[in-house]
Protein backbone atom coordinates (compact mmCIF):
# COMPACT_ATOMS: atom_id res chain seq x y z
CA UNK A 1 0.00 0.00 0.00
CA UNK A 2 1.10 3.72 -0.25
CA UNK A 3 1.08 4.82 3.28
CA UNK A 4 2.38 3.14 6.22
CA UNK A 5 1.35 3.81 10.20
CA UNK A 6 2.37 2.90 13.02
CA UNK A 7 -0.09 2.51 16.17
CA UNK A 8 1.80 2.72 19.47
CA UNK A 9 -0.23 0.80 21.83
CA UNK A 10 -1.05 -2.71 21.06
CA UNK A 11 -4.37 -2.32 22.75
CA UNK A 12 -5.98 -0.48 20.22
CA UNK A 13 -9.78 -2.23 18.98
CA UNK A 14 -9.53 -3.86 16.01
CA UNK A 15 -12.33 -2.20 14.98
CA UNK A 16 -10.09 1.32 14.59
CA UNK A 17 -7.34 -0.66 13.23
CA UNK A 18 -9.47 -2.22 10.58
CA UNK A 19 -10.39 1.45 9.39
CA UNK A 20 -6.63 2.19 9.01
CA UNK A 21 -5.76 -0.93 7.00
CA UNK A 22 -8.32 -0.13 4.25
CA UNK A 23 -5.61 2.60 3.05
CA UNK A 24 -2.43 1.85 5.00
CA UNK A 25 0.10 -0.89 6.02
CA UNK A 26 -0.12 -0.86 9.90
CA UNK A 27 2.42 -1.89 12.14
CA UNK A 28 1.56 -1.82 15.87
CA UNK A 29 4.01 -1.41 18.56
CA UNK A 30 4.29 -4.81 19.67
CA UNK A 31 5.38 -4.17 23.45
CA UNK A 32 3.23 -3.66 26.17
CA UNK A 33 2.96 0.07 27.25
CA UNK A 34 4.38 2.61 25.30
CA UNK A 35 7.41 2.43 23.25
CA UNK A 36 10.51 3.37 24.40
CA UNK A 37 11.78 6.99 22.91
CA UNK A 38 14.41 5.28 20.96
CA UNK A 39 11.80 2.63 19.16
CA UNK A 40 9.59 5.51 18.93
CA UNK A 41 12.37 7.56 17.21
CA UNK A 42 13.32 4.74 14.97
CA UNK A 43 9.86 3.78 13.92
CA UNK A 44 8.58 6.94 12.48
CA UNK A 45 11.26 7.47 10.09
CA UNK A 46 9.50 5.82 7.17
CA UNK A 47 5.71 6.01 8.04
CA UNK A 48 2.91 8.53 6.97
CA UNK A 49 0.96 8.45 10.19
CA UNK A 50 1.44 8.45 13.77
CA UNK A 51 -1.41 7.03 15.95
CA UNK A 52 -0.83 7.53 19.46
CA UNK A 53 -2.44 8.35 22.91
CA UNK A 54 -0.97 10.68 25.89
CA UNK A 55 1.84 8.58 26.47
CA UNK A 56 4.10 9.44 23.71
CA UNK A 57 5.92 12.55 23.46
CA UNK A 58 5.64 14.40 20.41
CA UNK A 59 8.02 17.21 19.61
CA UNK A 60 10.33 18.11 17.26
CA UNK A 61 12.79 16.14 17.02
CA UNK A 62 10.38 13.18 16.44
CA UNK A 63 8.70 15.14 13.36
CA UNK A 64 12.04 15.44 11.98
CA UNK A 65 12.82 12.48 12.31
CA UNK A 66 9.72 11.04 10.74
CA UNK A 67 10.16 13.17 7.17
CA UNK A 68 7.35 11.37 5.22
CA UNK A 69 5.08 12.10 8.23
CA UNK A 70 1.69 13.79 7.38
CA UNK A 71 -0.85 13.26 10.47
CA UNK A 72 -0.42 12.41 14.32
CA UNK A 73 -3.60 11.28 15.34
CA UNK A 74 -4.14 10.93 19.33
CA UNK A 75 -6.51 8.80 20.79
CA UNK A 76 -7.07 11.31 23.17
CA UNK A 77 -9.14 14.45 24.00
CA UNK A 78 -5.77 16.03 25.45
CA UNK A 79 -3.18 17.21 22.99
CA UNK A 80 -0.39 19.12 25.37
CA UNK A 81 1.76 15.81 24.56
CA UNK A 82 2.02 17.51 20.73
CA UNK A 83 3.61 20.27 20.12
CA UNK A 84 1.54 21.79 17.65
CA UNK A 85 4.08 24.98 16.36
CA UNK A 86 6.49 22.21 15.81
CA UNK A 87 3.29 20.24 13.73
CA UNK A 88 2.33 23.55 11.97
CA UNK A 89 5.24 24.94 11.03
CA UNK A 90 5.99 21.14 8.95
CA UNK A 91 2.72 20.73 7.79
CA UNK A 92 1.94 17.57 9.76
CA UNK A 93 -1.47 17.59 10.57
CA UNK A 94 -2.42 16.64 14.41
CA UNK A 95 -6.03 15.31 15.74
CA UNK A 96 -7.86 14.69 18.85
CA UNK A 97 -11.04 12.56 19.85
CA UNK A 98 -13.42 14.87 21.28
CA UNK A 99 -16.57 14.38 22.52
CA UNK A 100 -17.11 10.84 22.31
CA UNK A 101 -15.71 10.75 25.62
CA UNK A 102 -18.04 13.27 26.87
CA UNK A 103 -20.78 11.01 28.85
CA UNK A 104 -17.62 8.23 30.01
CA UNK A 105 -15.80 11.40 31.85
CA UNK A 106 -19.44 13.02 33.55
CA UNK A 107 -20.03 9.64 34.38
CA UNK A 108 -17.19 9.59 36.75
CA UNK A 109 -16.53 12.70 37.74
CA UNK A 110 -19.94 11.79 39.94
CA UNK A 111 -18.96 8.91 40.75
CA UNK A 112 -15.58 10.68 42.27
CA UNK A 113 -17.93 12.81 43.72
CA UNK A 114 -20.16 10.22 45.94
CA UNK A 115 -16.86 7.72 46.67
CA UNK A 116 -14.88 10.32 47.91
CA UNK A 117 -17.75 12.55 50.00
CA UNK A 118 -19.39 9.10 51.46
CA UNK A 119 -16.15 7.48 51.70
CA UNK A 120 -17.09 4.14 49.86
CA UNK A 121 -13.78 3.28 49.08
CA UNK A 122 -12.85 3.95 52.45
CA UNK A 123 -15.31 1.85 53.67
CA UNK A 124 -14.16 -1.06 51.32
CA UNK A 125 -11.09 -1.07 52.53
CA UNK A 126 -12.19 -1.24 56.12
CA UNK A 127 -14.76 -3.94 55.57
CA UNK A 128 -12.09 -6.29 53.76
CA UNK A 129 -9.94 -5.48 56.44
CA UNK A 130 -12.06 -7.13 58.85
CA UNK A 131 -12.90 -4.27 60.67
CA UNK A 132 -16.32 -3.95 61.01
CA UNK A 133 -17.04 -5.22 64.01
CA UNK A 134 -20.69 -4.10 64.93
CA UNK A 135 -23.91 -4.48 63.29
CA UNK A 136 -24.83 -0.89 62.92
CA UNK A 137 -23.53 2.16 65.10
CA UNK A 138 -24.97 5.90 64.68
CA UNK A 139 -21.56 7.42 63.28
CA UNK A 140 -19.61 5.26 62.03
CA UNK A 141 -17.91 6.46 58.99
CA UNK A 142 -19.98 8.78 58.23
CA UNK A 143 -19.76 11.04 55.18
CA UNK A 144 -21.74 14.20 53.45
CA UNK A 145 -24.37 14.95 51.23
CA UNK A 146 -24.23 15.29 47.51
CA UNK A 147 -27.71 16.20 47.15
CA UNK A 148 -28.83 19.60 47.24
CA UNK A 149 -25.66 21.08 47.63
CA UNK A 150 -23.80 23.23 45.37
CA UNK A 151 -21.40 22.26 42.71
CA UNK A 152 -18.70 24.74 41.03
CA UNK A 153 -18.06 23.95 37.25
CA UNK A 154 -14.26 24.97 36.44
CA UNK A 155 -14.54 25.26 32.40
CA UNK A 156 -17.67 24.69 30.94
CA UNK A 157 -17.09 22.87 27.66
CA UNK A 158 -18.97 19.21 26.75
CA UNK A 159 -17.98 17.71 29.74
CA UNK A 160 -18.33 20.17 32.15
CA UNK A 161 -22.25 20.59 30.56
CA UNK A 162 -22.19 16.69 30.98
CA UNK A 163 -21.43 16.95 34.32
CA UNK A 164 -23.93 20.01 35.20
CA UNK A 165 -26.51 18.27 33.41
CA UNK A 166 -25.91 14.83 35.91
CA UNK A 167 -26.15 17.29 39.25
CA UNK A 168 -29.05 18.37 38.65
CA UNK A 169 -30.59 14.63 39.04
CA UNK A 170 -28.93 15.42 42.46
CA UNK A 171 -31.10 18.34 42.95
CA UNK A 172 -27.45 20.47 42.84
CA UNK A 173 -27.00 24.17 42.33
CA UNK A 174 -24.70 24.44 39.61
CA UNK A 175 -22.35 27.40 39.36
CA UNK A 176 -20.07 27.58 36.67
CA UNK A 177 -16.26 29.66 35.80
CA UNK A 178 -14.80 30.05 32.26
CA UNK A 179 -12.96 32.36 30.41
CA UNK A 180 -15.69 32.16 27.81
CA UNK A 181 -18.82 33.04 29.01
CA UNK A 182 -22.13 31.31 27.63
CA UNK A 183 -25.00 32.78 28.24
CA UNK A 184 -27.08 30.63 26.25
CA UNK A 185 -25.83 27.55 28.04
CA UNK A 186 -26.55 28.71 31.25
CA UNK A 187 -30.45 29.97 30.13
CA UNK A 188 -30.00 25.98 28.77
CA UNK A 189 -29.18 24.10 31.56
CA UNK A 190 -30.00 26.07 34.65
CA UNK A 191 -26.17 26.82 35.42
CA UNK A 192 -25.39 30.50 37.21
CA UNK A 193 -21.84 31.96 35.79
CA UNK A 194 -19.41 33.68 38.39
CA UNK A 195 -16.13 34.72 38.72
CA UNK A 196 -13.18 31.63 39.64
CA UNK A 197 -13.48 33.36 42.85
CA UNK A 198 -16.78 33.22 43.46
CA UNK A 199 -17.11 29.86 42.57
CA UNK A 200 -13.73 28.49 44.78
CA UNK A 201 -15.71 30.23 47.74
CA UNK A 202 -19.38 28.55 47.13
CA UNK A 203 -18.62 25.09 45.75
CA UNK A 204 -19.51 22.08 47.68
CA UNK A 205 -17.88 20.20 44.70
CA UNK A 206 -15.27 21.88 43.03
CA UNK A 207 -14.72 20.21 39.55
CA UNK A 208 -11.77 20.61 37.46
CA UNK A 209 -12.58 20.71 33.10
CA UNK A 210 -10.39 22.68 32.05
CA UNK A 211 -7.72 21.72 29.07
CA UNK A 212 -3.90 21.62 30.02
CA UNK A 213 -2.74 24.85 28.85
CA UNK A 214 0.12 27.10 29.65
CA UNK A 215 -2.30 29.61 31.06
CA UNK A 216 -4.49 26.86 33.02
CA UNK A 217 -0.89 25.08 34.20
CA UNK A 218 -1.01 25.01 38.12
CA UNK A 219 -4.12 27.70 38.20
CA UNK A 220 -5.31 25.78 41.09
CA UNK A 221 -2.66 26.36 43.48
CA UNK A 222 -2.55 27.27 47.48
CA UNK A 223 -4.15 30.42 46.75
CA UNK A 224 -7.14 29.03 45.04
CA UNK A 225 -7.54 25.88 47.45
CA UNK A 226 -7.60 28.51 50.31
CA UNK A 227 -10.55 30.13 49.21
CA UNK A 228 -12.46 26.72 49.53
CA UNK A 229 -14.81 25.57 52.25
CA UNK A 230 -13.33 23.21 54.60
CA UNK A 231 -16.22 21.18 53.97
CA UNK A 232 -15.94 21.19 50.39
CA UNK A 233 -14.12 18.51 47.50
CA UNK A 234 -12.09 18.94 44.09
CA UNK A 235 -12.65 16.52 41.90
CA UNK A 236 -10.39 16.34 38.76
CA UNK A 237 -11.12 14.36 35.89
CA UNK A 238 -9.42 16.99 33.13
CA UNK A 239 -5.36 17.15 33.45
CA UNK A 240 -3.28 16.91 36.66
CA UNK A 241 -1.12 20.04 35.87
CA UNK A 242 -4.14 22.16 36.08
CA UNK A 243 -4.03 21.54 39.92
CA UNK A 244 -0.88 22.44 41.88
CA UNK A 245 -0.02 18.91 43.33
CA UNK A 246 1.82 19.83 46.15
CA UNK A 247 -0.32 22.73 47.13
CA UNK A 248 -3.02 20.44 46.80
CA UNK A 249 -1.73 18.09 49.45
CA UNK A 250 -0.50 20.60 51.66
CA UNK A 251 -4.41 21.52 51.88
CA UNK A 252 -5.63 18.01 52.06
CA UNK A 253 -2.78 17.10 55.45
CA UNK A 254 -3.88 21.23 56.95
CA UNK A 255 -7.11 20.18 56.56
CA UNK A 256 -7.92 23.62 54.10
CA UNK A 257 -10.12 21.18 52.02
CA UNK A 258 -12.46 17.95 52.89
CA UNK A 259 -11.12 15.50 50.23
CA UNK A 260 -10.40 15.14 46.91
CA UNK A 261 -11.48 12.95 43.77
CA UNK A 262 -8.83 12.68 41.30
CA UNK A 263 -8.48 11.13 38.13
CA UNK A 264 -5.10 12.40 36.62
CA UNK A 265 -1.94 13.65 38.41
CA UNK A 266 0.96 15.67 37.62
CA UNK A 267 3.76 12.35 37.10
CA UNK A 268 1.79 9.51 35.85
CA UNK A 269 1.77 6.54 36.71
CA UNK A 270 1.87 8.05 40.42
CA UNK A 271 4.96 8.06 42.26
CA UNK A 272 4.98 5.44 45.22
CA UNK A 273 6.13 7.81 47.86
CA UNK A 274 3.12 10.64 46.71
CA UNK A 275 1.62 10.78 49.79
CA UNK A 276 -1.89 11.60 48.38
CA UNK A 277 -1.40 7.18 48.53
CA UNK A 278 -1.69 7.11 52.11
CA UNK A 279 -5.01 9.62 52.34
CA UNK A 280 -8.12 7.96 53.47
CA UNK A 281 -10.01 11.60 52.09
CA UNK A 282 -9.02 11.45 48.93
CA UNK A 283 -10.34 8.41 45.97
CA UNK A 284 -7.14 7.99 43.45
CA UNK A 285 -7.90 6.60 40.25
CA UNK A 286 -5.45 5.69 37.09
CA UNK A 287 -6.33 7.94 34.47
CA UNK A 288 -9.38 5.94 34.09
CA UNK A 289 -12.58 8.56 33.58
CA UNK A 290 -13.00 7.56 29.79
CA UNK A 291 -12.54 4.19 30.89
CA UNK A 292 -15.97 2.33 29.49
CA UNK A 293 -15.48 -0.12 26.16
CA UNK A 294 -18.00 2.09 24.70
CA UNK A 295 -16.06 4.90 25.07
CA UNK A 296 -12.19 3.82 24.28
CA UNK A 297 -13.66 1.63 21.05
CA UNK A 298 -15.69 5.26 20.04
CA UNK A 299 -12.18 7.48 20.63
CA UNK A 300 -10.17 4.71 18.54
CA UNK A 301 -12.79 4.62 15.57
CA UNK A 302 -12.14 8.38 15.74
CA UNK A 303 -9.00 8.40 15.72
CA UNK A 304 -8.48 6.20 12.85
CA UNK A 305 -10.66 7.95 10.30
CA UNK A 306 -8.93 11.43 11.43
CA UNK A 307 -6.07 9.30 10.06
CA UNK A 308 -7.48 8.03 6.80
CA UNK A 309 -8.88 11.62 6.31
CA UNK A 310 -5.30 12.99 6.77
CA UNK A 311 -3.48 10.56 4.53
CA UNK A 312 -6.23 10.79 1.88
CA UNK A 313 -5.71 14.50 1.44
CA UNK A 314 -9.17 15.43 3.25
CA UNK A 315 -9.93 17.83 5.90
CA UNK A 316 -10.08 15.68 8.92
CA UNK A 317 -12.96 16.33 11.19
CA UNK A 318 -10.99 17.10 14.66
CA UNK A 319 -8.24 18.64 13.16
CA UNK A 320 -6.11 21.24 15.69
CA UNK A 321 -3.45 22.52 13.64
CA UNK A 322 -6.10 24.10 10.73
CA UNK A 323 -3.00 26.09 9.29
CA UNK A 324 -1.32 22.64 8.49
CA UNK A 325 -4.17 21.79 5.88
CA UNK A 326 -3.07 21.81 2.36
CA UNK A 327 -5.47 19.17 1.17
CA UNK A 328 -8.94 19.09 -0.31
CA UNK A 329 -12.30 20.28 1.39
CA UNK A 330 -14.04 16.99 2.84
CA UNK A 331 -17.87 17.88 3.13
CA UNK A 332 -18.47 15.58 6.02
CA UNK A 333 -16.23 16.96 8.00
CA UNK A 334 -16.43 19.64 10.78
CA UNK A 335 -14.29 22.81 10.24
């Protein structure tokens, strides 16, 4: 065939791969995990496509070294792992997988919400542990309500509307902080726009859906988690960076904040001696909130026609880089 990929996680659905090998020769990274930098280095020299996920770095020096390369598609809604000047300025196209994701990442950013403010995983751990001891006693492990309380929306894009529209099931106030405003949203979906402020100080739930951006990078730090209730929880199911780590532990041991639900982390995996491991208040999880079959399957499909889109010359539909496009209009696609 005339173009050749290569897919760097072996754990990609058939399905998406199926897609690719209509048009392309595929070779998948045949390692578990990620490949190393050096494979990575050596096996995008002679292929026309990248498909990748979060893991892999992709800078410079790995466009260069891939000279026939075209398109990266990422099986990912995140993109900081591409540096798109680098992309732009060679004409390699780069794509995401928004939105399919959307429902998968609302669905556990509650689900953070209850474990960590009724302390279910807590409790778990102390019923395996052979702890319970007594039938039933008045106060035992008890946690706080999720209903009727007041939830503070930190970027109000699909998920973050995903994620309002859930609370109110839970008879929540939502109160929302973005740089864009949206009025017609909020007249939408019942949600009440303040300033970050505003909403640090009211939230119940404070939940992080922003993108990782130089300007969002650590813009929840000691300053911001001070502002909180004591009572209150951040959840963060968006990008660990966004959230100063070590501020946001300092808060958890002072006891600034309640808990924490998190999702993503500044290092990942997590480091063994993070002490956020040893919390009972906060509910770790490993990068898992677009974790459902439905879900992964939908953002791998994406990813691979963003692929045969790029290759083929078209206009791929989640295309980041639009100044990279030298190809031909593709009607079906979103602009």
């Amino acid at each position: 065939m005339a173009f050749h990929v290569y897919v760097t996680s072996n754990e990609v659905p058939e399905e998406a791969l199926d897609i690719v090998r209509q048009v392309a020769e595929v070779k998948v990274n045949d390692s578990d995990g990620t490949p190393s930098r050096e494979v990575l280095l050596r096996e995008v020299v002679d292929v026309d496509g990248l498909f990748c996920n979060i893991n892999e770095k992709i800078d410079a020096q790995l466009m260069d070294a891939g000279k026939k390369l075209k398109v990266v598609a990422s099986m990912s809604v995140g993109f900081d792992h591409i540096d798109q000047a680098a992309a732009t300025a060679r004409s390699i196209m780069t794509t995401n997988t928004p939105g399919v994701l959307t429902e998968a990442v609302a669905d556990e950013t509650l689900a953070l919400m209850l474990d960590v403010s009724r302390r279910i995983a807590e409790a778990d751990k102390y019923v395996r542990a052979g702890k319970w001891k007594i039938k039933w006693t008045p106060m035992l492990m008890v946690g706080r309500d999720v209903y009727g309380k007041t939830l503070g929306i930190y970027g109000l894009g699909r998920i973050g509307v995903a994620v309002a529209n859930r609370a109110r099931g839970f008879n929540m106030k939502v109160i929302y902080y973005d740089v864009f405003r949206n009025q017609e949203l909020e007249k939408k979906h019942g949600i009440e726009f303040k300033s970050k402020e505003e909403v640090l100080r009211e939230s119940d739930f404070f939940s992080v859906h922003v993108p990782l951006l130089p300007e969002t990078r650590n813009s929840i730090g000691a300053k911001e988690l001070a502002m909180m209730k004591r009572t209150a929880f951040l959840i963060n199911t968006a990008r660990g960076g966004v959230v100063d780590e070590k501020a946001l532990i300092e808060a958890l041991q002072a006891g600034t904040i309640a808990g924490a639900g998190l999702d993503v982390f500044e290092k990942e995996p997590i480091e063994i001696d993070n002490p956020l491991l040893k919390m009972d208040n906060v509910v770790l999880a490993p990068h898992l909130a677009s974790g459902s079959i439905e879900s992964r399957t939908a953002m791998a499909v994406l990813a691979a026609k963003n692929l045969v889109a790029a290759l083929q010359g078209e206009l791929p539909t989640n295309l980041l880089n639009k100044d990279s496009y030298r190809g031909k209009p593709n009607p079906a696609s979103k602009s």
